[in-house]
PDB file of N, CA and C in Angstrom:
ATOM      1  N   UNK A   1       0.839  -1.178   0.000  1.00  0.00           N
ATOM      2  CA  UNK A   1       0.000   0.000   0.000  1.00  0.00           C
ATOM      3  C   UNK A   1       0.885   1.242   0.000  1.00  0.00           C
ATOM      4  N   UNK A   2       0.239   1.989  -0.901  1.00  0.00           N
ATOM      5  CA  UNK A   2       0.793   3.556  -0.823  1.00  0.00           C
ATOM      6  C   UNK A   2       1.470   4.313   0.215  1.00  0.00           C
ATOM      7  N   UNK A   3       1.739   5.033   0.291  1.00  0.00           N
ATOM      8  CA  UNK A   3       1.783   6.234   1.937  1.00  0.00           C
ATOM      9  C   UNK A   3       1.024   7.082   0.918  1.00  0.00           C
ATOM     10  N   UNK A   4       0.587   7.430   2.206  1.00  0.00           N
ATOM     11  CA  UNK A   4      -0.437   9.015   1.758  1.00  0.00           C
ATOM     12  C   UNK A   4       0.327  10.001   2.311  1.00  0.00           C
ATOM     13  N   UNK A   5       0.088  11.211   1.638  1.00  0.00           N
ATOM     14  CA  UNK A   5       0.518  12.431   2.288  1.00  0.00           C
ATOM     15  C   UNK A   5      -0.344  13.386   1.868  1.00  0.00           C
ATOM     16  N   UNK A   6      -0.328  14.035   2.713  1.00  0.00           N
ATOM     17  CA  UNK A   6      -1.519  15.600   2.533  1.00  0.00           C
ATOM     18  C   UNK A   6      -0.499  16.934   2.880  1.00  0.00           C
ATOM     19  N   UNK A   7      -0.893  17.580   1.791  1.00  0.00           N
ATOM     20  CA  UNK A   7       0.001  18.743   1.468  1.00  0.00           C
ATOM     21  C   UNK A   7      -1.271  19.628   1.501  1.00  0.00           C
ATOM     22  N   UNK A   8      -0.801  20.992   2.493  1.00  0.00           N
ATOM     23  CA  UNK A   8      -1.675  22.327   2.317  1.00  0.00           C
ATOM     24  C   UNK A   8      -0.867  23.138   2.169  1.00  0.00           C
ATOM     25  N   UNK A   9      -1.450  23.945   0.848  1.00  0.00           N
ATOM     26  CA  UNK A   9      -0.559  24.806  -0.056  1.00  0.00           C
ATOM     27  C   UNK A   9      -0.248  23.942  -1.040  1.00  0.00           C
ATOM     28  N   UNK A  10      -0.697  23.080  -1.676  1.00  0.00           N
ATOM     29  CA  UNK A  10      -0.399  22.763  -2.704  1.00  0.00           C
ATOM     30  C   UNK A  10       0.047  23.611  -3.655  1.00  0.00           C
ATOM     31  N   UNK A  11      -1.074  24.551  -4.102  1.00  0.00           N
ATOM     32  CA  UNK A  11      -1.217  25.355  -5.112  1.00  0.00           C
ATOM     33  C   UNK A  11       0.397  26.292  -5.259  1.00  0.00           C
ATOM     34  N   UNK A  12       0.992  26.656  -4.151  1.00  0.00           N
ATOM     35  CA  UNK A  12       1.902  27.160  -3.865  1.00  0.00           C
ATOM     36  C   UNK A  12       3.529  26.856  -4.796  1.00  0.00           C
ATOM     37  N   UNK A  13       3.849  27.224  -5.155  1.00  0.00           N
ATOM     38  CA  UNK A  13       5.717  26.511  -5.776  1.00  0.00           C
ATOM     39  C   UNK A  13       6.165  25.811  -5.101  1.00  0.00           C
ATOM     40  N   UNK A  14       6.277  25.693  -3.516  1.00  0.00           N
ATOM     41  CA  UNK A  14       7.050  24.786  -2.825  1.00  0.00           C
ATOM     42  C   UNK A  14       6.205  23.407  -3.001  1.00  0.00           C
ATOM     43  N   UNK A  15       4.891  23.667  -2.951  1.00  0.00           N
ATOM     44  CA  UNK A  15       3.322  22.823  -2.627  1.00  0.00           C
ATOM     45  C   UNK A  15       3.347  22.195  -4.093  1.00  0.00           C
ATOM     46  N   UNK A  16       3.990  22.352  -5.118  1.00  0.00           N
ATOM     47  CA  UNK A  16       3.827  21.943  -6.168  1.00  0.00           C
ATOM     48  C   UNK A  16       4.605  20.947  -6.871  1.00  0.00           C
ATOM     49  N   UNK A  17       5.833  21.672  -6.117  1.00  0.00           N
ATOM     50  CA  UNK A  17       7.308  21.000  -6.317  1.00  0.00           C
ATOM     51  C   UNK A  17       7.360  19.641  -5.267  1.00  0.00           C
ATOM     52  N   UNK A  18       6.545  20.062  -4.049  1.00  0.00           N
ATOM     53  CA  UNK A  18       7.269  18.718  -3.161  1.00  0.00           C
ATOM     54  C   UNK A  18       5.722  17.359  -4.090  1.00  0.00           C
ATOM     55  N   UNK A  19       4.714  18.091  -4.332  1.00  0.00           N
ATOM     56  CA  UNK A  19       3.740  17.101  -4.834  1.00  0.00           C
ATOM     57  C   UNK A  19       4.295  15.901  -6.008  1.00  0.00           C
ATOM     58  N   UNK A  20       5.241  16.709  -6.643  1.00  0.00           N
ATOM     59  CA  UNK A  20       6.075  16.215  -7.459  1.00  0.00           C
ATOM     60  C   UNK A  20       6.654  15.261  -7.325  1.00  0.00           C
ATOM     61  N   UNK A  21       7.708  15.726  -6.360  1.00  0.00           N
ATOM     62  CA  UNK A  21       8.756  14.874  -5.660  1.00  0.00           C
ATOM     63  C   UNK A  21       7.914  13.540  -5.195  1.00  0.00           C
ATOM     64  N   UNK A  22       6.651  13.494  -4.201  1.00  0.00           N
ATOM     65  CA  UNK A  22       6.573  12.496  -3.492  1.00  0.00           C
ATOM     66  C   UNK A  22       5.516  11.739  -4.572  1.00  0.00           C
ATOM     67  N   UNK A  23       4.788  12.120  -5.497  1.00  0.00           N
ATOM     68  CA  UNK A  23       4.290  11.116  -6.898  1.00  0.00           C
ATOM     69  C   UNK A  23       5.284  10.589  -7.287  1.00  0.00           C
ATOM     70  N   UNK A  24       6.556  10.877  -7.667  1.00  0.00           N
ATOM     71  CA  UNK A  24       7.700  10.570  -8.475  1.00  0.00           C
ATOM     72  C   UNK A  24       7.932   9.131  -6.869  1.00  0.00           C
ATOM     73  N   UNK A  25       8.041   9.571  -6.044  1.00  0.00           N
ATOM     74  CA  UNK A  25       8.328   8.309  -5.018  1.00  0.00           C
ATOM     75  C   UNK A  25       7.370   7.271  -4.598  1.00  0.00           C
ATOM     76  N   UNK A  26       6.142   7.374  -5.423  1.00  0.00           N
ATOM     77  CA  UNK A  26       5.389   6.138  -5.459  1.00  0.00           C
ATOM     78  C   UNK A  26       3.741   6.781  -4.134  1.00  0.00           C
ATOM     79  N   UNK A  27       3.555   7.807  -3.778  1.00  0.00           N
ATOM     80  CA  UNK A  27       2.720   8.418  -2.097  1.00  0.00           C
ATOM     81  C   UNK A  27       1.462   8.866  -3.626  1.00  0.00           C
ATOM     82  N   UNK A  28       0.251   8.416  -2.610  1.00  0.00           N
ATOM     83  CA  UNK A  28      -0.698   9.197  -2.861  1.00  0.00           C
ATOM     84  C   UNK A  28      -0.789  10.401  -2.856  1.00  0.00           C
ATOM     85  N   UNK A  29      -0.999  11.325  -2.851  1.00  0.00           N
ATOM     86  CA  UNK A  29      -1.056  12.975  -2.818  1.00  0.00           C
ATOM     87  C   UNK A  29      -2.086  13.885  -2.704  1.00  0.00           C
ATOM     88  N   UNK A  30      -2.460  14.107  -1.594  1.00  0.00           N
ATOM     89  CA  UNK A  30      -3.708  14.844  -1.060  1.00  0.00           C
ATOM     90  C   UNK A  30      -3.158  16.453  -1.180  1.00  0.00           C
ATOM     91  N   UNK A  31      -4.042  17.097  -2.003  1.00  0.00           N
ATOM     92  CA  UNK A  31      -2.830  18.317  -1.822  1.00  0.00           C
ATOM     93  C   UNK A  31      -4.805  19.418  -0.947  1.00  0.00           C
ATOM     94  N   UNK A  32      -4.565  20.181   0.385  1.00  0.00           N
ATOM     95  CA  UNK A  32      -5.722  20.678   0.120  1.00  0.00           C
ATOM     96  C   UNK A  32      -5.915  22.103   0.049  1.00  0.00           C
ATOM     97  N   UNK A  33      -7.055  22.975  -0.106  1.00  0.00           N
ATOM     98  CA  UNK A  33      -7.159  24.066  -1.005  1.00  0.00           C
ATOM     99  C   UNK A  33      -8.056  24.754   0.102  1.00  0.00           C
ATOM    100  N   UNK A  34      -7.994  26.222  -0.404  1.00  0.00           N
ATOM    101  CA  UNK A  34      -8.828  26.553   1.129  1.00  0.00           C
ATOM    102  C   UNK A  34     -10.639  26.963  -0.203  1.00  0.00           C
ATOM    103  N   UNK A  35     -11.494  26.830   0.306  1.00  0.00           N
ATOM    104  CA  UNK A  35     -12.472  26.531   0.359  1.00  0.00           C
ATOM    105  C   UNK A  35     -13.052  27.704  -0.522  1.00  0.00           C
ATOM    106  N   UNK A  36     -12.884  28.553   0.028  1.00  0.00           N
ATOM    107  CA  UNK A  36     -13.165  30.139  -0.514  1.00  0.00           C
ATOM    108  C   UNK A  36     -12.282  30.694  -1.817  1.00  0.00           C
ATOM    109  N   UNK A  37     -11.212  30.172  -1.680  1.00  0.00           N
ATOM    110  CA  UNK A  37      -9.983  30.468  -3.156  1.00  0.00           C
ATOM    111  C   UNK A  37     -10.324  30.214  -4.371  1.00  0.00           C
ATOM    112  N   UNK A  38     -10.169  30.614  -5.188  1.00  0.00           N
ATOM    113  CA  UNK A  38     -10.050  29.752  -6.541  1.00  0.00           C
ATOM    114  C   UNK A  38      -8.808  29.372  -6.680  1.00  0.00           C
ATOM    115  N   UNK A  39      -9.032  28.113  -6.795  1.00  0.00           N
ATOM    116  CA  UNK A  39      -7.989  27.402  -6.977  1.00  0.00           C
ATOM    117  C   UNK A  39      -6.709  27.389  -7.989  1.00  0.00           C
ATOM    118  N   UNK A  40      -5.476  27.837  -7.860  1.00  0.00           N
ATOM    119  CA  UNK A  40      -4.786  28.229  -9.230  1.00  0.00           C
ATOM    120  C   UNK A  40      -3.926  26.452  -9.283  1.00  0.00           C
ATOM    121  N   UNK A  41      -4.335  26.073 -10.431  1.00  0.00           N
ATOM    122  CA  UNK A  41      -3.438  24.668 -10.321  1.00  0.00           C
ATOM    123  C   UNK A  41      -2.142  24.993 -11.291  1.00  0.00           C
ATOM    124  N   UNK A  42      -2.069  25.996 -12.060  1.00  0.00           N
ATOM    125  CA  UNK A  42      -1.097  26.390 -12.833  1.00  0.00           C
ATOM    126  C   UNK A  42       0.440  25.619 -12.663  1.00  0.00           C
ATOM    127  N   UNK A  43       0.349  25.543 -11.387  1.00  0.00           N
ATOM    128  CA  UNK A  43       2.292  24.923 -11.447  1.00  0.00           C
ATOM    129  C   UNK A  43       1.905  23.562 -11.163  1.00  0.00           C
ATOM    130  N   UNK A  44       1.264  23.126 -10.726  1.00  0.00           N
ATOM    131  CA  UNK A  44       0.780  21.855 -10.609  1.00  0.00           C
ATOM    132  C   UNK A  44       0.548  21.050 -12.343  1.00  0.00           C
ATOM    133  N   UNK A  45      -0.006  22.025 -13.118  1.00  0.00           N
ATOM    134  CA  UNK A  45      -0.248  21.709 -14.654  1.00  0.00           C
ATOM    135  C   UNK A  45       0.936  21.414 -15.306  1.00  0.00           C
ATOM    136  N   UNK A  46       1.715  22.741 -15.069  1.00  0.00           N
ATOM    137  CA  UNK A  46       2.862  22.525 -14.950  1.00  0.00           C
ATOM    138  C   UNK A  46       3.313  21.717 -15.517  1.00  0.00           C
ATOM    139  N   UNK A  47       4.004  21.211 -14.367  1.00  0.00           N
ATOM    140  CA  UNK A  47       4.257  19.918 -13.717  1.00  0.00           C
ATOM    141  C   UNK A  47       4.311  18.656 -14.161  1.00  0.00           C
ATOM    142  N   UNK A  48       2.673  18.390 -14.905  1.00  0.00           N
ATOM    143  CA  UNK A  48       1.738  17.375 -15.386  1.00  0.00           C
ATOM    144  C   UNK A  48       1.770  16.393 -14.174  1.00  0.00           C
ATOM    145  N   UNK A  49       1.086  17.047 -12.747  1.00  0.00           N
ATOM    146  CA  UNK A  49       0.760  16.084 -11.747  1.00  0.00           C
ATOM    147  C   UNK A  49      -0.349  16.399 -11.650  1.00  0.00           C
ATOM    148  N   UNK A  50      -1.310  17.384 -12.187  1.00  0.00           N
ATOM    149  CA  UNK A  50      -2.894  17.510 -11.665  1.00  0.00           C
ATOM    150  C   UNK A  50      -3.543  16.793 -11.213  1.00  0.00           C
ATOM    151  N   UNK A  51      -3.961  16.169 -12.269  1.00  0.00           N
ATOM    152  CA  UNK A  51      -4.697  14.598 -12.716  1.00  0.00           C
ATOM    153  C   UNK A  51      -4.472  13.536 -11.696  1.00  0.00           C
ATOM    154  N   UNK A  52      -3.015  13.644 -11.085  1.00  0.00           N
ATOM    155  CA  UNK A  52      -2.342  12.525 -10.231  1.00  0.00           C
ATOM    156  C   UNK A  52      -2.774  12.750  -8.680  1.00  0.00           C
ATOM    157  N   UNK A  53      -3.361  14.305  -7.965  1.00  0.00           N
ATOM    158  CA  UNK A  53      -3.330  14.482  -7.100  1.00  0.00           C
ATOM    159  C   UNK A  53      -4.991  14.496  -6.752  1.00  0.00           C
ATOM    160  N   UNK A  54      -5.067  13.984  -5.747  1.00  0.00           N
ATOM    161  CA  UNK A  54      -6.578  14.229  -5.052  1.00  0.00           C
ATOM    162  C   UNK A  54      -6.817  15.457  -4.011  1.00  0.00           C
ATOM    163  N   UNK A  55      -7.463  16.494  -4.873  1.00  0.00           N
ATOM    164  CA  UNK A  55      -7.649  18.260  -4.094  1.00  0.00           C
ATOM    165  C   UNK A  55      -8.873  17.649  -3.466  1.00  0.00           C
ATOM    166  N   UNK A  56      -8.581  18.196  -2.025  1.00  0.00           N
ATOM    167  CA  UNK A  56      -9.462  18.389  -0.933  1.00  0.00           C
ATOM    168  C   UNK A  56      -9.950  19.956  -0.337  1.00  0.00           C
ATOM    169  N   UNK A  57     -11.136  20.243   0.023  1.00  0.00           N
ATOM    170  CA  UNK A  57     -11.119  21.641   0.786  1.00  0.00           C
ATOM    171  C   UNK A  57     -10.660  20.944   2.448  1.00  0.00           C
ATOM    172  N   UNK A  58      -9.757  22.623   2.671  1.00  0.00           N
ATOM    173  CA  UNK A  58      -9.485  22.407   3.758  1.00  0.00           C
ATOM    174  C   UNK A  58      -9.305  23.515   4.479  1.00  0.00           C
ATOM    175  N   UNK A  59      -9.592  23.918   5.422  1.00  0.00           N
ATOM    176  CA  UNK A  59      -9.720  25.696   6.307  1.00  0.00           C
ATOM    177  C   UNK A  59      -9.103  25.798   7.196  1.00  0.00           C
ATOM    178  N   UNK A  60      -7.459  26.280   7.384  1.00  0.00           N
ATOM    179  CA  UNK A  60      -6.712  25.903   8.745  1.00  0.00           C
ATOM    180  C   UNK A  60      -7.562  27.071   9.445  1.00  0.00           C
ATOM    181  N   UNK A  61      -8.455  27.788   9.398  1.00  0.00           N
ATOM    182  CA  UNK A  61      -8.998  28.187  10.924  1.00  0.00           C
ATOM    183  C   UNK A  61     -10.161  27.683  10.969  1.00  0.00           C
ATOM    184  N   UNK A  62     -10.460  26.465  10.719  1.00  0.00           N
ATOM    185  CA  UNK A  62     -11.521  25.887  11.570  1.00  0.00           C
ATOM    186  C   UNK A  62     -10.950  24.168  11.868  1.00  0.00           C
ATOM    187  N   UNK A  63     -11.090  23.941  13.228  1.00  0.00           N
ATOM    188  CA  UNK A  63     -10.169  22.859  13.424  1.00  0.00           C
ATOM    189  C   UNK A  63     -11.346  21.890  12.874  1.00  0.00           C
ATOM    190  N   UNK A  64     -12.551  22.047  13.163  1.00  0.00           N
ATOM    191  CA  UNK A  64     -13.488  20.685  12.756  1.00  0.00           C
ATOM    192  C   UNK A  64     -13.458  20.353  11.056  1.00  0.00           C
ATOM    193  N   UNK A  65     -13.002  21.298  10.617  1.00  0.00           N
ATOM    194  CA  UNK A  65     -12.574  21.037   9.357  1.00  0.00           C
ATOM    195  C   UNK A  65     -11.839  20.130   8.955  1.00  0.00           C
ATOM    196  N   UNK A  66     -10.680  20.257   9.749  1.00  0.00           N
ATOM    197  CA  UNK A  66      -8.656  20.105   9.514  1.00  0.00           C
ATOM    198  C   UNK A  66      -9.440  18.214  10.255  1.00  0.00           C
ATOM    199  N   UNK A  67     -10.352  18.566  11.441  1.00  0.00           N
ATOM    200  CA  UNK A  67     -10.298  17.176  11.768  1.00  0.00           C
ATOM    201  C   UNK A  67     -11.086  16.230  10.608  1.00  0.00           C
ATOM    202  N   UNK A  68     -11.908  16.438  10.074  1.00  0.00           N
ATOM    203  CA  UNK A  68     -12.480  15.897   8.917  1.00  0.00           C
ATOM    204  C   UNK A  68     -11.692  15.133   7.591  1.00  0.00           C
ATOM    205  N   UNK A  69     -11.016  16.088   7.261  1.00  0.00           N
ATOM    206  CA  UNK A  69     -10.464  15.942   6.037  1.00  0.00           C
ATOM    207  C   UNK A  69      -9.134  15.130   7.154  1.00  0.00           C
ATOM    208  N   UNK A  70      -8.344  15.036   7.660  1.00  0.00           N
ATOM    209  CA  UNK A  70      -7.369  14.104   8.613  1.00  0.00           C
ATOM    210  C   UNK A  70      -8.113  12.740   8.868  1.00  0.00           C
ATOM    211  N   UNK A  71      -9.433  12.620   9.135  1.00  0.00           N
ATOM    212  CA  UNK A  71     -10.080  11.667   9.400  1.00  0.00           C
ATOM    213  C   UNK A  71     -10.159  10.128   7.970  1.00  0.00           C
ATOM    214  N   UNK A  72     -10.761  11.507   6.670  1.00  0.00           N
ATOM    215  CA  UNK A  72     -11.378  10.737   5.696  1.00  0.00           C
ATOM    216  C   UNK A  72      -9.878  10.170   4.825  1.00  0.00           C
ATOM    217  N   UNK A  73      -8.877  11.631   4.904  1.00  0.00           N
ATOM    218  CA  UNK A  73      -7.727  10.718   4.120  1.00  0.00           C
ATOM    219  C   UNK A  73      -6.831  10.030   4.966  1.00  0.00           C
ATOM    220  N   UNK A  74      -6.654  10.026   5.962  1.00  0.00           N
ATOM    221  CA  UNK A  74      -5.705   9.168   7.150  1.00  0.00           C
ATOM    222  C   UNK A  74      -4.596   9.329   6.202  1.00  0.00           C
ATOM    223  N   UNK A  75      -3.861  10.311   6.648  1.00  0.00           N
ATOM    224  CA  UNK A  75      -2.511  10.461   5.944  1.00  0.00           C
ATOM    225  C   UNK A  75      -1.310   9.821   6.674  1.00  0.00           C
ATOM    226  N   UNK A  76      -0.464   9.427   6.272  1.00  0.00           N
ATOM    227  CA  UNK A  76       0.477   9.107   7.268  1.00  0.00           C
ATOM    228  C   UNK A  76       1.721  10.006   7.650  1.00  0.00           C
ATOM    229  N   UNK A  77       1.875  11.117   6.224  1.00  0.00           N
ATOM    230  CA  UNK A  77       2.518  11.993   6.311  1.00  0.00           C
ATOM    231  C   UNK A  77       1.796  13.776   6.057  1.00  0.00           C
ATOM    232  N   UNK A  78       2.086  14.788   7.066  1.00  0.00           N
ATOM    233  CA  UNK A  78       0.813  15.826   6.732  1.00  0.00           C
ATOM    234  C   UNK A  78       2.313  17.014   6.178  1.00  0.00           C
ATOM    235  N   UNK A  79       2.106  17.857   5.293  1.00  0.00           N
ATOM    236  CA  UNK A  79       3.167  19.155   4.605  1.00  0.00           C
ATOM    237  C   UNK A  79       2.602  19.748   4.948  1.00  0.00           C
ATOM    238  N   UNK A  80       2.580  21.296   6.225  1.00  0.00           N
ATOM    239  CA  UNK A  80       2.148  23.016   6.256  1.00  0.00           C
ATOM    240  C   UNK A  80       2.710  23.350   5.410  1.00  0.00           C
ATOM    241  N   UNK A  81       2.203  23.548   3.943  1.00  0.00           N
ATOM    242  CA  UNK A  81       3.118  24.672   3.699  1.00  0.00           C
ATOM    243  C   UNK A  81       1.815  25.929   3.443  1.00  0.00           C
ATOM    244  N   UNK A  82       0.795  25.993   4.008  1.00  0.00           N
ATOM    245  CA  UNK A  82      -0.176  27.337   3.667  1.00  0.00           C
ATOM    246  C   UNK A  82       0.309  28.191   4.655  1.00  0.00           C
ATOM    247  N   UNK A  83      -0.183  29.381   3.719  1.00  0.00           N
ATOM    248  CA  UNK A  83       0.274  30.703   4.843  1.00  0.00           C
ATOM    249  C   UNK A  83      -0.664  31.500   4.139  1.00  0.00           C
ATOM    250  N   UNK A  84      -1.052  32.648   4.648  1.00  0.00           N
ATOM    251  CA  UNK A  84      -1.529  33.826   4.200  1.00  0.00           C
ATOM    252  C   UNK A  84      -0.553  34.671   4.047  1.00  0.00           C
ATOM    253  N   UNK A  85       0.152  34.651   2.448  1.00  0.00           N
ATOM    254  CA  UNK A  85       1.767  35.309   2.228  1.00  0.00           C
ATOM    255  C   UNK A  85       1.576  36.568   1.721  1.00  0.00           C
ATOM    256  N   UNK A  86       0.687  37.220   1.734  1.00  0.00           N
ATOM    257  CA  UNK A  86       0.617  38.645   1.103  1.00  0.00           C
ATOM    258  C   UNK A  86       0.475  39.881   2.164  1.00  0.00           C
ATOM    259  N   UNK A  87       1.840  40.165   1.978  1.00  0.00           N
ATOM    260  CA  UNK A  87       2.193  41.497   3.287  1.00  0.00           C
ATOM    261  C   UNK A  87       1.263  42.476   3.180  1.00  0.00           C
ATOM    262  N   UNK A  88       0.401  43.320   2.018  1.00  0.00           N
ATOM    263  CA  UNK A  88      -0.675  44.113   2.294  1.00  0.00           C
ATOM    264  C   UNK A  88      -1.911  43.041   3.327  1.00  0.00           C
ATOM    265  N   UNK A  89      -2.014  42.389   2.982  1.00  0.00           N
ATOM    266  CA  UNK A  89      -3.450  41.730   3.568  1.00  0.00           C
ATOM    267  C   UNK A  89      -3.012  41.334   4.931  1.00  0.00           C
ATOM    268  N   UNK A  90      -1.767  40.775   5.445  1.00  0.00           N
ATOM    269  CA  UNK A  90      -1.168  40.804   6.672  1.00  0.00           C
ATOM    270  C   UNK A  90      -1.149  42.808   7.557  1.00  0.00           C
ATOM    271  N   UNK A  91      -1.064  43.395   6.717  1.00  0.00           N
ATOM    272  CA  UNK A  91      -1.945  45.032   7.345  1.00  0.00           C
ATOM    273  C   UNK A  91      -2.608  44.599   7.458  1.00  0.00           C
ATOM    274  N   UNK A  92      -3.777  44.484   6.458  1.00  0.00           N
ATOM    275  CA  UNK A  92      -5.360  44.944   6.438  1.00  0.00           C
ATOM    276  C   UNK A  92      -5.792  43.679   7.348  1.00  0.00           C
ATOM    277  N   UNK A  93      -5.504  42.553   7.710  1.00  0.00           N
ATOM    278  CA  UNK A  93      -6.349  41.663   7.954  1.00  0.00           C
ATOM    279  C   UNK A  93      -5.372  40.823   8.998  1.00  0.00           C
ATOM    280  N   UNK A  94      -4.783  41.558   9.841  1.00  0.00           N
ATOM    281  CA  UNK A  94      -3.850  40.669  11.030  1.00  0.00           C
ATOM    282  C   UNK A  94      -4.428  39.899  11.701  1.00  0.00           C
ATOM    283  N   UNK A  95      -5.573  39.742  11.839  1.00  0.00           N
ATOM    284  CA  UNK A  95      -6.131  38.591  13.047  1.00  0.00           C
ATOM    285  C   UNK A  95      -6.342  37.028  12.079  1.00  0.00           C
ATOM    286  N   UNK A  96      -6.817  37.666  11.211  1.00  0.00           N
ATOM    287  CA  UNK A  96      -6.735  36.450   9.797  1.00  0.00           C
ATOM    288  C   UNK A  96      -5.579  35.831   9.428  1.00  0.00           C
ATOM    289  N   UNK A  97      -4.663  36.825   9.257  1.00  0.00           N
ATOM    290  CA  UNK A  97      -2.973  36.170   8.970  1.00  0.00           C
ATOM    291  C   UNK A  97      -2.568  35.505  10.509  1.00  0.00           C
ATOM    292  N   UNK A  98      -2.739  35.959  11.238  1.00  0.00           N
ATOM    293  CA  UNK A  98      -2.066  34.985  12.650  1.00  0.00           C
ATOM    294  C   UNK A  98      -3.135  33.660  12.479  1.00  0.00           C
ATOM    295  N   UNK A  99      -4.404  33.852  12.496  1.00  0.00           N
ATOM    296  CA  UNK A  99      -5.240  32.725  12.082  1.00  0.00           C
ATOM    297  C   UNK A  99      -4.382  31.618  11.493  1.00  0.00           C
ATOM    298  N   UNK A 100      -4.103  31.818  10.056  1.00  0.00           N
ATOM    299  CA  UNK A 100      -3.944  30.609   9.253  1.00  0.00           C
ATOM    300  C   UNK A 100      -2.200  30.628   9.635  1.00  0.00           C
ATOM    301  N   UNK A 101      -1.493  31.727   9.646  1.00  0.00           N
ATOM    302  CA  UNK A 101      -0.140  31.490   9.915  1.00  0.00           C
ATOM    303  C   UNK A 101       0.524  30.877  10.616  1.00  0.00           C
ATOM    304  N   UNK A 102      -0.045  31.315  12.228  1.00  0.00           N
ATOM    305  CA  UNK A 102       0.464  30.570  13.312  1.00  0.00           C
ATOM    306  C   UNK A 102      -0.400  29.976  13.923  1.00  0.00           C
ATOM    307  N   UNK A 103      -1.804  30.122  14.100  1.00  0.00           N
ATOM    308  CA  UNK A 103      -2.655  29.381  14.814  1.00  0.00           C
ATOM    309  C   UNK A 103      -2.819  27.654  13.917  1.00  0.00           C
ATOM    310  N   UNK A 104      -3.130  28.390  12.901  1.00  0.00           N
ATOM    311  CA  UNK A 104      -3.050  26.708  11.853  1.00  0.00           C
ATOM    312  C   UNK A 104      -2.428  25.258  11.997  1.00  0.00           C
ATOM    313  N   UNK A 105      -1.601  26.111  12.267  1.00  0.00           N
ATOM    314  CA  UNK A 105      -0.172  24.729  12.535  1.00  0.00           C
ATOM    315  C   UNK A 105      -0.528  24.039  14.221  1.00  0.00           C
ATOM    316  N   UNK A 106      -1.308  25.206  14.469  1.00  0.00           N
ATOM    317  CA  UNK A 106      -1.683  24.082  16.277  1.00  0.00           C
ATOM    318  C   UNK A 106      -2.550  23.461  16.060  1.00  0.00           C
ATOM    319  N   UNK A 107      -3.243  23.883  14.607  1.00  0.00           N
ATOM    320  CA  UNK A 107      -4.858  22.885  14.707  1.00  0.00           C
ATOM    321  C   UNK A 107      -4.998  21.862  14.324  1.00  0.00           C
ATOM    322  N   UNK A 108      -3.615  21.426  13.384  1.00  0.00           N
ATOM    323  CA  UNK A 108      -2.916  21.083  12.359  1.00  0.00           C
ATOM    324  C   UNK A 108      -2.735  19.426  13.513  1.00  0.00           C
TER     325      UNK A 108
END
């Protein structure tokens, strides 16, 4: 059997590149997406791993979420790589960026 791994931030260059890496090593690939986004799969297309990866929604500020989607794919390996990376919106919207930035990873 496979290993699974679940990657958040897929969509991301690092999120795209490691999706890569661990298809190329034989792992299922859960990559998940936040809910509200449109989804850019562009480097993932890339790539030519789209097709290969199973996108999940996933909301690091709601933990009953994070527990759901942990539940249904039982990963054996989990990647943070989401962040809320855009320094204007880290102004405008600081309680949101600590949300997914640093709170995430505890819910995680």
């Amino acid at each position: 059997m496979n290993k699974k791994a679940l990657i958040t931030g897929i969509s991301g260059q690092d999120g795209a590149y490691l999706s890569n890496f661990l298809l190329n090593k034989g792992y299922d690939v859960y990559g998940a997406v936040r809910r509200t986004s449109s989804i850019n799969t562009g480097r993932l297309s890339e790539l030519n791993v789209l097709d290969q990866i199973n996108l999940v929604t996933m909301d690091l500020a709601e933990i009953t979420n994070i527990q759901r989607v942990i539940e249904e794919v039982e990963p054996d390996e989990v990647y943070n790589l989401a962040a809320q990376s855009f320094v204007q919106t880290s102004f405008d919207q600081p309680i949101y960026t600590s949300e997914i930035d640093a709170l995430g990873v505890t819910r995680i």
